[in-house]
C-alpha atoms as a PDB file:
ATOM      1  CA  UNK A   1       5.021 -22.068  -4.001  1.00  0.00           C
ATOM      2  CA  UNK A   2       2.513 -20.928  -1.790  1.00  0.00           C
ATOM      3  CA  UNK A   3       4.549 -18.187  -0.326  1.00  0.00           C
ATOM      4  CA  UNK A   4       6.023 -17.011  -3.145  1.00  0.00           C
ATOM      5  CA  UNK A   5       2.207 -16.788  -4.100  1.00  0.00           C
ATOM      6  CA  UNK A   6       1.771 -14.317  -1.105  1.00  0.00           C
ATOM      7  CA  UNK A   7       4.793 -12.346  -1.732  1.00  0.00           C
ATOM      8  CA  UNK A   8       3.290 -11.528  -5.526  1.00  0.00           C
ATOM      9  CA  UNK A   9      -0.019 -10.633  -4.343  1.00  0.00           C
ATOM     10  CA  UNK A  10       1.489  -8.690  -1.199  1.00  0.00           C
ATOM     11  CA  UNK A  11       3.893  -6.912  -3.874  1.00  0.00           C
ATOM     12  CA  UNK A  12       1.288  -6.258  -6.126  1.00  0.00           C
ATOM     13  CA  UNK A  13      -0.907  -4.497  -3.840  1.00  0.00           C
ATOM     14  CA  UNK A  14       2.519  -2.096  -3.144  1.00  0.00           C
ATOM     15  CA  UNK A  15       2.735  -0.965  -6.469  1.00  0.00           C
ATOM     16  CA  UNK A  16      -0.701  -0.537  -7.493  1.00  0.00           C
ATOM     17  CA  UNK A  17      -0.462   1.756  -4.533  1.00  0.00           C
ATOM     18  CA  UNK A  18       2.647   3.297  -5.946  1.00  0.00           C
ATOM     19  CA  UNK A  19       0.738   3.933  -9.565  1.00  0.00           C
ATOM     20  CA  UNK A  20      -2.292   5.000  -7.848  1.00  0.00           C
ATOM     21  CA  UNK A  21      -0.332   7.782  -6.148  1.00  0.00           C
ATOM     22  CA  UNK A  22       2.146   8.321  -8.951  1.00  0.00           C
ATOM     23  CA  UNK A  23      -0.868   8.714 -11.862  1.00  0.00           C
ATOM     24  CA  UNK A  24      -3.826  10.183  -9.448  1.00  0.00           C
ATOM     25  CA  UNK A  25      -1.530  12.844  -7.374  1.00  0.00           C
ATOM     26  CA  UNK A  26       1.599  13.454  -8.866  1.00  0.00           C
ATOM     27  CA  UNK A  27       0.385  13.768 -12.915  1.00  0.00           C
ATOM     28  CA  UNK A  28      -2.659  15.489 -12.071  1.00  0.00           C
ATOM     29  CA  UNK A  29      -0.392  18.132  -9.647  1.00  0.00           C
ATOM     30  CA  UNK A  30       2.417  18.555 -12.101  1.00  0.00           C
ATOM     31  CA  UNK A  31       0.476  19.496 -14.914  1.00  0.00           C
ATOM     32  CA  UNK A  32      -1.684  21.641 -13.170  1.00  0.00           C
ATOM     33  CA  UNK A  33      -5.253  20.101 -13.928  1.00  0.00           C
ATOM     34  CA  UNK A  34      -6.694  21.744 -10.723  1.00  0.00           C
ATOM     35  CA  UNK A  35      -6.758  24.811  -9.417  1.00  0.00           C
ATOM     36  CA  UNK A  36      -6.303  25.783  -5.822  1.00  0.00           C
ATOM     37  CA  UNK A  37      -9.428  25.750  -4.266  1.00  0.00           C
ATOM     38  CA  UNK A  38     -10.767  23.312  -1.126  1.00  0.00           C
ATOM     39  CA  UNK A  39     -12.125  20.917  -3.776  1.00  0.00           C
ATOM     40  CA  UNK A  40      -8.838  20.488  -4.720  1.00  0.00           C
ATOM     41  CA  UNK A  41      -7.358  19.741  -1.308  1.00  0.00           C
ATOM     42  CA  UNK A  42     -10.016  16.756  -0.863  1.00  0.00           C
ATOM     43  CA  UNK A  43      -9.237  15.484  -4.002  1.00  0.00           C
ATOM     44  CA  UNK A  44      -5.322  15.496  -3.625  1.00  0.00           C
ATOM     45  CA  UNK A  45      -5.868  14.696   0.117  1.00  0.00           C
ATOM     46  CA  UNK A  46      -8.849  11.271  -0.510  1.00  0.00           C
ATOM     47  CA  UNK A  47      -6.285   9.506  -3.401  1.00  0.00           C
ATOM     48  CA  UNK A  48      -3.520  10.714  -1.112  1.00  0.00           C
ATOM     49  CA  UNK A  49      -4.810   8.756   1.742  1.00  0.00           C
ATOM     50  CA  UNK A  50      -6.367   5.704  -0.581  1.00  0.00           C
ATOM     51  CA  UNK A  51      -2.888   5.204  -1.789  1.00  0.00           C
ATOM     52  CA  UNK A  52      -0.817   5.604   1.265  1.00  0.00           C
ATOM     53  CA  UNK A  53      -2.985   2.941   3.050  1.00  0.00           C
ATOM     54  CA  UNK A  54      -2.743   0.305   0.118  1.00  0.00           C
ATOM     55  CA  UNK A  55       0.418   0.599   0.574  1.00  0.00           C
ATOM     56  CA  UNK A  56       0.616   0.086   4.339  1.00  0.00           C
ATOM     57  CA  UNK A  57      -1.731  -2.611   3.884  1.00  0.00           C
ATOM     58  CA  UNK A  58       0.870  -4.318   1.630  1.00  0.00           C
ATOM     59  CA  UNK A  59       4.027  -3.920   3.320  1.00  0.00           C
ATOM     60  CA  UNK A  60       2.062  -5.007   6.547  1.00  0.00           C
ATOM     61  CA  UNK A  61       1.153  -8.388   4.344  1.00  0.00           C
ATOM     62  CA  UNK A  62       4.899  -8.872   3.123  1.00  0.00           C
ATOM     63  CA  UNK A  63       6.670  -8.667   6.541  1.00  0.00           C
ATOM     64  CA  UNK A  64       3.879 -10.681   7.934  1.00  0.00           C
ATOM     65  CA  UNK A  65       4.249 -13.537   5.267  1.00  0.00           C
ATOM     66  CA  UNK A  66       7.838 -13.112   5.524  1.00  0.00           C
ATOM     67  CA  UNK A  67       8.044 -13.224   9.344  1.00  0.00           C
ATOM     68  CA  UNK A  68       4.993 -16.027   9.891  1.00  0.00           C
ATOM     69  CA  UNK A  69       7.331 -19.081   9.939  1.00  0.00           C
ATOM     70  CA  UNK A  70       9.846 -17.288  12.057  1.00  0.00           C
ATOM     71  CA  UNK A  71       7.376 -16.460  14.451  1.00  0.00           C
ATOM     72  CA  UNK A  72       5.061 -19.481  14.437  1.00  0.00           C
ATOM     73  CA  UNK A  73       8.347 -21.359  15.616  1.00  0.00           C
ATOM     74  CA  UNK A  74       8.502 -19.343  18.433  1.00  0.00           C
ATOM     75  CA  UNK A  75       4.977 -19.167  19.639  1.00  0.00           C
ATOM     76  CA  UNK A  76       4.651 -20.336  22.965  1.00  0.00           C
ATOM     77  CA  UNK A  77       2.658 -22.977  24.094  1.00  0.00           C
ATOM     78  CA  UNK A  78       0.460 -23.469  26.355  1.00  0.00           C
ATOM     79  CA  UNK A  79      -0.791 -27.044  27.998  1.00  0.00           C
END
């Protein structure tokens, strides 16, 4: 149970990511909403990066929580 817990709330963080990129980047870009201009760039490139890293953060989480009992077996130990 606990896991699983951590695999939701990993996962969850990925896709709010996703939408985050998907309705802040790509909608806004495919209708045209902005015009070119340097305003435009830090807009496209702050959400960019805000989204990207979420992301990151959560597929960091997942393979962690996935790879934690794996590699607490094979911590070594010290006396």
């Amino acid at each position: 149970m606990k896991m699983t817990l951590w695999i939701v709330a990993f996962g969850w963080i990925i896709i709010s990511g996703v939408m985050i990129f998907i309705i802040d980047v790509l909608s806004q870009y495919v209708r045209g909403k902005r015009a070119p201009s340097t305003e435009t760039t830090y807009y496209y490139g702050m959400n960019t990066a805000f989204a990207l890293g979420e992301i990151l953060v959560g597929l960091f989480g997942l393979i962690l929580v996935l790879q934690a009992p794996k590699l607490m077996d094979q911590w070594p130990i010290s006396v």
